[in-house]
PDB file of N, CA and C in Angstrom:
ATOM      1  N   UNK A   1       6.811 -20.304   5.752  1.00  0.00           N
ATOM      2  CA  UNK A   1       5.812 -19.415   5.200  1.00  0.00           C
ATOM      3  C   UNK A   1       6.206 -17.974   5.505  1.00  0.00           C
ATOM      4  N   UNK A   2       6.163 -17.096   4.168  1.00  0.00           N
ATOM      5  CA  UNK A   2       6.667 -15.947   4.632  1.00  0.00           C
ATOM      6  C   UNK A   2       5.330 -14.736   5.097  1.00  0.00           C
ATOM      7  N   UNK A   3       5.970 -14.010   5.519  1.00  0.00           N
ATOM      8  CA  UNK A   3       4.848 -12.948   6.761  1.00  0.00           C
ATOM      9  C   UNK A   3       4.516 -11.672   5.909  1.00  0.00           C
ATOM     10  N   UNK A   4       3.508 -11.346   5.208  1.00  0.00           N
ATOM     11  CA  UNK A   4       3.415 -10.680   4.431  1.00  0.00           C
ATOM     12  C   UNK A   4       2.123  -9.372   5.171  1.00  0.00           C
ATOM     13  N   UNK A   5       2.577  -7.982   4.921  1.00  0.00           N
ATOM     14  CA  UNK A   5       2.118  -7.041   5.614  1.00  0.00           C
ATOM     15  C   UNK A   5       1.928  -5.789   5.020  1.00  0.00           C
ATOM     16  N   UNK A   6       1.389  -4.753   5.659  1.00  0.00           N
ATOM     17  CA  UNK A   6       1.042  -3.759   4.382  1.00  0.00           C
ATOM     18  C   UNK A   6       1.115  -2.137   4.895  1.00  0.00           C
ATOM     19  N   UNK A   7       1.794  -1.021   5.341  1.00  0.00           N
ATOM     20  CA  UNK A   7       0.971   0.496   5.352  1.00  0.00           C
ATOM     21  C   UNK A   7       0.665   1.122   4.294  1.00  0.00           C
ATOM     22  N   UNK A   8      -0.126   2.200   4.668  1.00  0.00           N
ATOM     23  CA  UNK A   8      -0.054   3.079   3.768  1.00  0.00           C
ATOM     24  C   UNK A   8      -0.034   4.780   4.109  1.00  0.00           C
ATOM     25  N   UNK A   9       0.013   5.327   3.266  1.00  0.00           N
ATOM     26  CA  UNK A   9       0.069   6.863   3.653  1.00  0.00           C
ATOM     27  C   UNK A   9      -0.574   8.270   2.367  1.00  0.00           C
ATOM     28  N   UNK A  10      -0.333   9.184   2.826  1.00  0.00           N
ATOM     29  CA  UNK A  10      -0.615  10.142   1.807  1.00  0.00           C
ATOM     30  C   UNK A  10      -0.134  11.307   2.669  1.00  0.00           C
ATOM     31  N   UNK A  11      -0.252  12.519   2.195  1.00  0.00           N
ATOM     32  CA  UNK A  11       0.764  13.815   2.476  1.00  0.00           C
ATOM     33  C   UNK A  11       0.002  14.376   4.045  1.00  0.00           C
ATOM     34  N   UNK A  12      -1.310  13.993   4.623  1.00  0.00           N
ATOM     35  CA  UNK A  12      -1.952  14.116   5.824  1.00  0.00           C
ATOM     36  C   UNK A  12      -2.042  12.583   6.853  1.00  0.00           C
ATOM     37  N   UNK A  13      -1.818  11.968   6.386  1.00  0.00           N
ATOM     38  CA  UNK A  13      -2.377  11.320   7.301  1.00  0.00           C
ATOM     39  C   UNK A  13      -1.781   9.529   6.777  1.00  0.00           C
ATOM     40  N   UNK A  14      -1.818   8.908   7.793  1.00  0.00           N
ATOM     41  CA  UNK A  14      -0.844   7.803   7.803  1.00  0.00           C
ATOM     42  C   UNK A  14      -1.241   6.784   8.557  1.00  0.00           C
ATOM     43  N   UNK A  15      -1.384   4.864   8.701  1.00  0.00           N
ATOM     44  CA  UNK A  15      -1.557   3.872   9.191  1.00  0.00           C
ATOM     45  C   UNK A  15      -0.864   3.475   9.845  1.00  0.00           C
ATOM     46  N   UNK A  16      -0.863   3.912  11.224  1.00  0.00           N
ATOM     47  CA  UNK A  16       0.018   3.642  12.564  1.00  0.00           C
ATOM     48  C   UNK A  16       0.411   1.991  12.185  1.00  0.00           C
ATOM     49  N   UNK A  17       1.115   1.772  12.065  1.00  0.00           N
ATOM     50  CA  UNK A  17       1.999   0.332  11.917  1.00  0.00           C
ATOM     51  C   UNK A  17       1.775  -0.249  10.619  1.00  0.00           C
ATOM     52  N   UNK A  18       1.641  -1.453  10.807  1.00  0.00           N
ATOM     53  CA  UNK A  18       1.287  -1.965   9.435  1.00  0.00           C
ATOM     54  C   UNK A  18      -0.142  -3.315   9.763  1.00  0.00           C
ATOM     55  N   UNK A  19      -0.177  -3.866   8.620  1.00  0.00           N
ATOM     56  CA  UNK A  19      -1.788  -5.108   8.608  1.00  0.00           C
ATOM     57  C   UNK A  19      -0.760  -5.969   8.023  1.00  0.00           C
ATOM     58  N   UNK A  20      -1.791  -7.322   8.922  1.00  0.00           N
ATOM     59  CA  UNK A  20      -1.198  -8.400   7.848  1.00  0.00           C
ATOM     60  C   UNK A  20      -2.221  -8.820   7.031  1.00  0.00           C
ATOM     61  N   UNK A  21      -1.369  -9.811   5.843  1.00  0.00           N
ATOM     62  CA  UNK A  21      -2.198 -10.236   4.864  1.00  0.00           C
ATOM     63  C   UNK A  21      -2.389 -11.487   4.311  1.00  0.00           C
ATOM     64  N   UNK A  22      -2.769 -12.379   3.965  1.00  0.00           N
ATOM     65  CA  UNK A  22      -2.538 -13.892   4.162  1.00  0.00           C
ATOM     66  C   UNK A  22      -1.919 -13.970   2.762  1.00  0.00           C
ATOM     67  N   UNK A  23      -1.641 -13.059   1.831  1.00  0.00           N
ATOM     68  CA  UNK A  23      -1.294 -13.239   0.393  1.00  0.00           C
ATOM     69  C   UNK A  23      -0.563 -12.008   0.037  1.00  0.00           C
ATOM     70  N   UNK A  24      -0.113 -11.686  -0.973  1.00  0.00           N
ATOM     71  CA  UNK A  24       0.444 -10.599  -2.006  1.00  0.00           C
ATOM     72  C   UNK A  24      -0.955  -9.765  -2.485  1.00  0.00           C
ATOM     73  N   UNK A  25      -1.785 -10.554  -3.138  1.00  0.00           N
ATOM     74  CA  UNK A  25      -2.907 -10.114  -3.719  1.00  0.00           C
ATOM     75  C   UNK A  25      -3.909  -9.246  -2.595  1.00  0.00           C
ATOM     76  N   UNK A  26      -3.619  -9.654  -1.500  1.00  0.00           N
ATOM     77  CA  UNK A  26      -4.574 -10.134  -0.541  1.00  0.00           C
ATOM     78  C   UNK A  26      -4.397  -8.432  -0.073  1.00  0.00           C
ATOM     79  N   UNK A  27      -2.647  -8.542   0.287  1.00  0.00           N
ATOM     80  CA  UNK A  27      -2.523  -6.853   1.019  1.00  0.00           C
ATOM     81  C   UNK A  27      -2.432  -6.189  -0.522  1.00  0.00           C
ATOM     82  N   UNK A  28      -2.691  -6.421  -1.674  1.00  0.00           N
ATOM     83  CA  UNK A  28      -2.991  -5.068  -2.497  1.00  0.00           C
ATOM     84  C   UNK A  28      -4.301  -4.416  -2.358  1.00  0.00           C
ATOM     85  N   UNK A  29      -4.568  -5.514  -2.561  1.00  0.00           N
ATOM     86  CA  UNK A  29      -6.588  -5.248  -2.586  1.00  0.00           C
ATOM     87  C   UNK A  29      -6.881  -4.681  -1.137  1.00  0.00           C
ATOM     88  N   UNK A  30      -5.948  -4.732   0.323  1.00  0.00           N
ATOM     89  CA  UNK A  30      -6.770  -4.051   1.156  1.00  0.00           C
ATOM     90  C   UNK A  30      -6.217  -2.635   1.555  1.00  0.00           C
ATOM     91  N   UNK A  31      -4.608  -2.692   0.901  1.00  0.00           N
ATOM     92  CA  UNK A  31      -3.826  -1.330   1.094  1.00  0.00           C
ATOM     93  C   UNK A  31      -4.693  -0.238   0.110  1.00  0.00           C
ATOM     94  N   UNK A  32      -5.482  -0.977  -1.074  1.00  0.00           N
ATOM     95  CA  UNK A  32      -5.780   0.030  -1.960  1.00  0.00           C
ATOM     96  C   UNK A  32      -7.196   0.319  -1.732  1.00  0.00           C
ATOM     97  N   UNK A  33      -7.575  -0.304  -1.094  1.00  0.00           N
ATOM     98  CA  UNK A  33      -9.088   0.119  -0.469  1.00  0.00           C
ATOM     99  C   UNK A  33      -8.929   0.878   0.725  1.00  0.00           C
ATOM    100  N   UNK A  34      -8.151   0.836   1.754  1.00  0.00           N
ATOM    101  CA  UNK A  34      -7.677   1.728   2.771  1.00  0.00           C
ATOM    102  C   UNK A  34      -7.438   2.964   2.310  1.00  0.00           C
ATOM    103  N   UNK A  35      -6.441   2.954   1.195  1.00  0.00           N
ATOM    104  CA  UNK A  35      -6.559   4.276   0.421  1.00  0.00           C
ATOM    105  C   UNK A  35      -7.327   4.661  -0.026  1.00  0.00           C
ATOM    106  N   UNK A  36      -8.309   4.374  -0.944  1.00  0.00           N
ATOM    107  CA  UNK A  36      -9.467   4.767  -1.553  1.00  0.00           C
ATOM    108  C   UNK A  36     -10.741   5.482  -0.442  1.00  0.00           C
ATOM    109  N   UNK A  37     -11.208   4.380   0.508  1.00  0.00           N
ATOM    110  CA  UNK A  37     -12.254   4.320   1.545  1.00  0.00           C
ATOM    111  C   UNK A  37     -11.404   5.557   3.001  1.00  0.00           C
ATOM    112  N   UNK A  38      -9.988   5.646   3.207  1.00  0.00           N
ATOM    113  CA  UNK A  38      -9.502   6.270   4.648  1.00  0.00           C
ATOM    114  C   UNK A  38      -8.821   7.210   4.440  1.00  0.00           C
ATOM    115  N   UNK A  39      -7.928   7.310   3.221  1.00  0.00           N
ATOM    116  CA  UNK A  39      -7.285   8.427   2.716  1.00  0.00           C
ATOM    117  C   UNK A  39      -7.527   9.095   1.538  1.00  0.00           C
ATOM    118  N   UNK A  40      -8.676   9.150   1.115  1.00  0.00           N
ATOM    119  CA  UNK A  40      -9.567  10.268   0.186  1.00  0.00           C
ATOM    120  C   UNK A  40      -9.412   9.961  -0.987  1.00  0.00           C
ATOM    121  N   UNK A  41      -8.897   8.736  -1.350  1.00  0.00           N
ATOM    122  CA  UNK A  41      -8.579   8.404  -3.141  1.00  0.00           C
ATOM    123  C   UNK A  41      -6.855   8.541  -3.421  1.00  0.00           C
ATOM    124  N   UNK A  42      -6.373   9.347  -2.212  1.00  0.00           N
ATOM    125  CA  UNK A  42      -5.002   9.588  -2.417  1.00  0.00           C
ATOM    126  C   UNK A  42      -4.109   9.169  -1.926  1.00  0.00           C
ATOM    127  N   UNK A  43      -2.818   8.201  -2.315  1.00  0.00           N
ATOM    128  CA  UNK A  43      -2.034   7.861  -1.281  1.00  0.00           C
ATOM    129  C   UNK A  43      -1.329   6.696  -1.797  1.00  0.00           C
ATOM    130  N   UNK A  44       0.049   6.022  -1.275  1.00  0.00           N
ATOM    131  CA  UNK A  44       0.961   5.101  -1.026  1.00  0.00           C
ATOM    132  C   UNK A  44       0.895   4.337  -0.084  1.00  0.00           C
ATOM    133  N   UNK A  45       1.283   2.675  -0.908  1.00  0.00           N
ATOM    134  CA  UNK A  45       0.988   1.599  -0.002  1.00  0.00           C
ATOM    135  C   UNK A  45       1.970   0.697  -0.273  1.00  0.00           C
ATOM    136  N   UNK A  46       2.928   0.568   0.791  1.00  0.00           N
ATOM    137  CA  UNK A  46       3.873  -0.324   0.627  1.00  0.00           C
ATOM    138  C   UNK A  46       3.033  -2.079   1.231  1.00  0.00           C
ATOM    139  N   UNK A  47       4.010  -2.407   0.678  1.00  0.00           N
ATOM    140  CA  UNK A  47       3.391  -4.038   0.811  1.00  0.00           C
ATOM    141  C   UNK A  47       5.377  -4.788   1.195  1.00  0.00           C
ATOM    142  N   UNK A  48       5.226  -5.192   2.314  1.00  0.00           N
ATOM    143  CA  UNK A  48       6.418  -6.243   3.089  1.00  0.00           C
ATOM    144  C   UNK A  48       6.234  -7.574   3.188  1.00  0.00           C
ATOM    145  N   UNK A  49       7.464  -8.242   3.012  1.00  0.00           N
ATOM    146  CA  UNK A  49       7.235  -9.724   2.743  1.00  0.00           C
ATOM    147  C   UNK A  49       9.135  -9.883   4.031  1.00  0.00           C
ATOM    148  N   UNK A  50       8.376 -10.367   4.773  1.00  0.00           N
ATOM    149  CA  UNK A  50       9.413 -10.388   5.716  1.00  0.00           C
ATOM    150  C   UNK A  50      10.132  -9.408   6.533  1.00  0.00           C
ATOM    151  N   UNK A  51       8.944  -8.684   6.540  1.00  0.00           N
ATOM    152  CA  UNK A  51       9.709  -6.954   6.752  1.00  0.00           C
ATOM    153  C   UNK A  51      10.607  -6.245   5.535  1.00  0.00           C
ATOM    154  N   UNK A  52      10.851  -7.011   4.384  1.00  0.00           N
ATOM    155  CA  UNK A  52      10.780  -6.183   3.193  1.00  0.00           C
ATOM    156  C   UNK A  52      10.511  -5.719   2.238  1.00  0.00           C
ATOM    157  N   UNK A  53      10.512  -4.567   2.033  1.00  0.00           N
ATOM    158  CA  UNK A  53       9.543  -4.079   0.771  1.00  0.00           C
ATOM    159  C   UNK A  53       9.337  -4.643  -0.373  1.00  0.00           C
ATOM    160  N   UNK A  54       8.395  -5.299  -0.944  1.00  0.00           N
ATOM    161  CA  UNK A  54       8.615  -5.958  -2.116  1.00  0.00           C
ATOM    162  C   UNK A  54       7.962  -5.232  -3.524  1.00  0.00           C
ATOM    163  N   UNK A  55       6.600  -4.186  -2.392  1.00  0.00           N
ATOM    164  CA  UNK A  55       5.643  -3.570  -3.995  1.00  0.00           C
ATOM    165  C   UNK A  55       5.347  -1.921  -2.986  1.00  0.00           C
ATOM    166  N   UNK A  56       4.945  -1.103  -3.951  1.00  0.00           N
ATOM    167  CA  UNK A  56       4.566  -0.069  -3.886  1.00  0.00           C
ATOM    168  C   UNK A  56       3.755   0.447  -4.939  1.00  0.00           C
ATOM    169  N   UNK A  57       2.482   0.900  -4.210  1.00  0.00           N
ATOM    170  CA  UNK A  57       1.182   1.064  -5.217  1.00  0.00           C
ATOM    171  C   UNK A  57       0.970   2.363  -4.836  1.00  0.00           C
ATOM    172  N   UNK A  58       1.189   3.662  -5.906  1.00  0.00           N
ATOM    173  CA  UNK A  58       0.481   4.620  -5.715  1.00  0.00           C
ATOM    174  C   UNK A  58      -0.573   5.517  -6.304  1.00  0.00           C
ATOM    175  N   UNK A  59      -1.630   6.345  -5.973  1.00  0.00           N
ATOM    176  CA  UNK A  59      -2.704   6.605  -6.556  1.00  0.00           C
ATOM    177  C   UNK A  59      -2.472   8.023  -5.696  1.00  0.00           C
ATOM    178  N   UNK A  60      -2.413   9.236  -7.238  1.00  0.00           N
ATOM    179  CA  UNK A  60      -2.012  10.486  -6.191  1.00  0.00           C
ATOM    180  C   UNK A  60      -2.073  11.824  -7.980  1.00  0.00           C
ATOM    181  N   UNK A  61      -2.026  12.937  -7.201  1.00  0.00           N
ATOM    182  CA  UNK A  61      -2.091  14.170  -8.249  1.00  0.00           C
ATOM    183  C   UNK A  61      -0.513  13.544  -9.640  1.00  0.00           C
ATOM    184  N   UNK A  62       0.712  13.188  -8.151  1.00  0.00           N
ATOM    185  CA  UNK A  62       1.603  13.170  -8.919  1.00  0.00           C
ATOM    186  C   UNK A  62       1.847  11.768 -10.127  1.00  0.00           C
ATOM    187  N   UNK A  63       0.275  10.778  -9.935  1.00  0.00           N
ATOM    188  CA  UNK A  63       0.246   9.594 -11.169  1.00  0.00           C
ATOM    189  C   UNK A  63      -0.954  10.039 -11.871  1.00  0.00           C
ATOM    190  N   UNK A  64      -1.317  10.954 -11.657  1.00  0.00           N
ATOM    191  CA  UNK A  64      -2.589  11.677 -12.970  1.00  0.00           C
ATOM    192  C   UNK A  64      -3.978  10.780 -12.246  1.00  0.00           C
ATOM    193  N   UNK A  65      -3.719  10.259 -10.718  1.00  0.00           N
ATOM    194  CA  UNK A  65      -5.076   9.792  -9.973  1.00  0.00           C
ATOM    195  C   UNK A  65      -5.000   8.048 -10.991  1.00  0.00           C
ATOM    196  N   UNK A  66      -4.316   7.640 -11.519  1.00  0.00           N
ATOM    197  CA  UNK A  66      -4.027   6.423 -11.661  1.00  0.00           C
ATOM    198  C   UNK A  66      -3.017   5.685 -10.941  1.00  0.00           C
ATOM    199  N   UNK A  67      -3.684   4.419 -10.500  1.00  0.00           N
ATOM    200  CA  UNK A  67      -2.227   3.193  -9.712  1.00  0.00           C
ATOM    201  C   UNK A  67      -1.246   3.173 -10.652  1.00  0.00           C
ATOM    202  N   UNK A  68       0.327   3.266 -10.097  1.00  0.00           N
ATOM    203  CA  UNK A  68       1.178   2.935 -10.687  1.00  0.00           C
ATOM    204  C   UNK A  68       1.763   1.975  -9.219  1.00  0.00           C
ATOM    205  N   UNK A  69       2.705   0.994  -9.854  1.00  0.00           N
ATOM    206  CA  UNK A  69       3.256   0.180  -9.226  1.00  0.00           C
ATOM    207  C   UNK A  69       4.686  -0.132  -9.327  1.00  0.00           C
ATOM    208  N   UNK A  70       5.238  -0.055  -7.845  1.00  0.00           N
ATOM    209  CA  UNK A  70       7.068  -0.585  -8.183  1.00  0.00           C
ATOM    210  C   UNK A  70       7.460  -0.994  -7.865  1.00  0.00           C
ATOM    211  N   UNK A  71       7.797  -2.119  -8.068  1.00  0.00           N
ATOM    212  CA  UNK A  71       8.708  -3.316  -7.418  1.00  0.00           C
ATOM    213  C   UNK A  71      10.232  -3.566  -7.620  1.00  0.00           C
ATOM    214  N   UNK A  72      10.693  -2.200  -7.975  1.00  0.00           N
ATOM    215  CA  UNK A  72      12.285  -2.175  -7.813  1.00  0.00           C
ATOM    216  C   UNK A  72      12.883  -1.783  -6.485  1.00  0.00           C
ATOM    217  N   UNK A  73      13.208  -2.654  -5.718  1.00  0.00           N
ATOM    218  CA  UNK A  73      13.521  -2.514  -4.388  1.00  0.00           C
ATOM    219  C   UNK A  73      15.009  -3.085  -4.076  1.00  0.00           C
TER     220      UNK A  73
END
């Protein structure tokens, strides 16, 4: 079973380590509420699957305040 985990950040302020998540779905929905609810609506959330990056969700001035997502890693 692989170990799936999550930070996130924005240009102030940042999630000392990372969370785990029992799913993929599981750390989107809480990296993007961390952002929304801890970092003001603004910010990047990587998501790790074994300690590697597999997704990146961001919501920021520079995506017009819409999620974009990338999973070219």
């Amino acid at each position: 079973m692989s170990k799936i985990e999550w930070s996130a950040s924005n240009s102030s302020s940042f999630l000392n380590g990372s969370r785990q998540a029992k799913s993929l779905a599981a750390a989107v929905r809480a990296a993007r509420r961390y952002i929304r609810g801890e970092l003001y609506g603004e910010g990047k959330a990587t998501i790790f699957d074994d300690g590697n990056p597999v997704r990146q969700d961001e919501c920021s001035i520079h995506t017009g305040l819409k999620w974009e997502v990338r999973t070219d890693f």
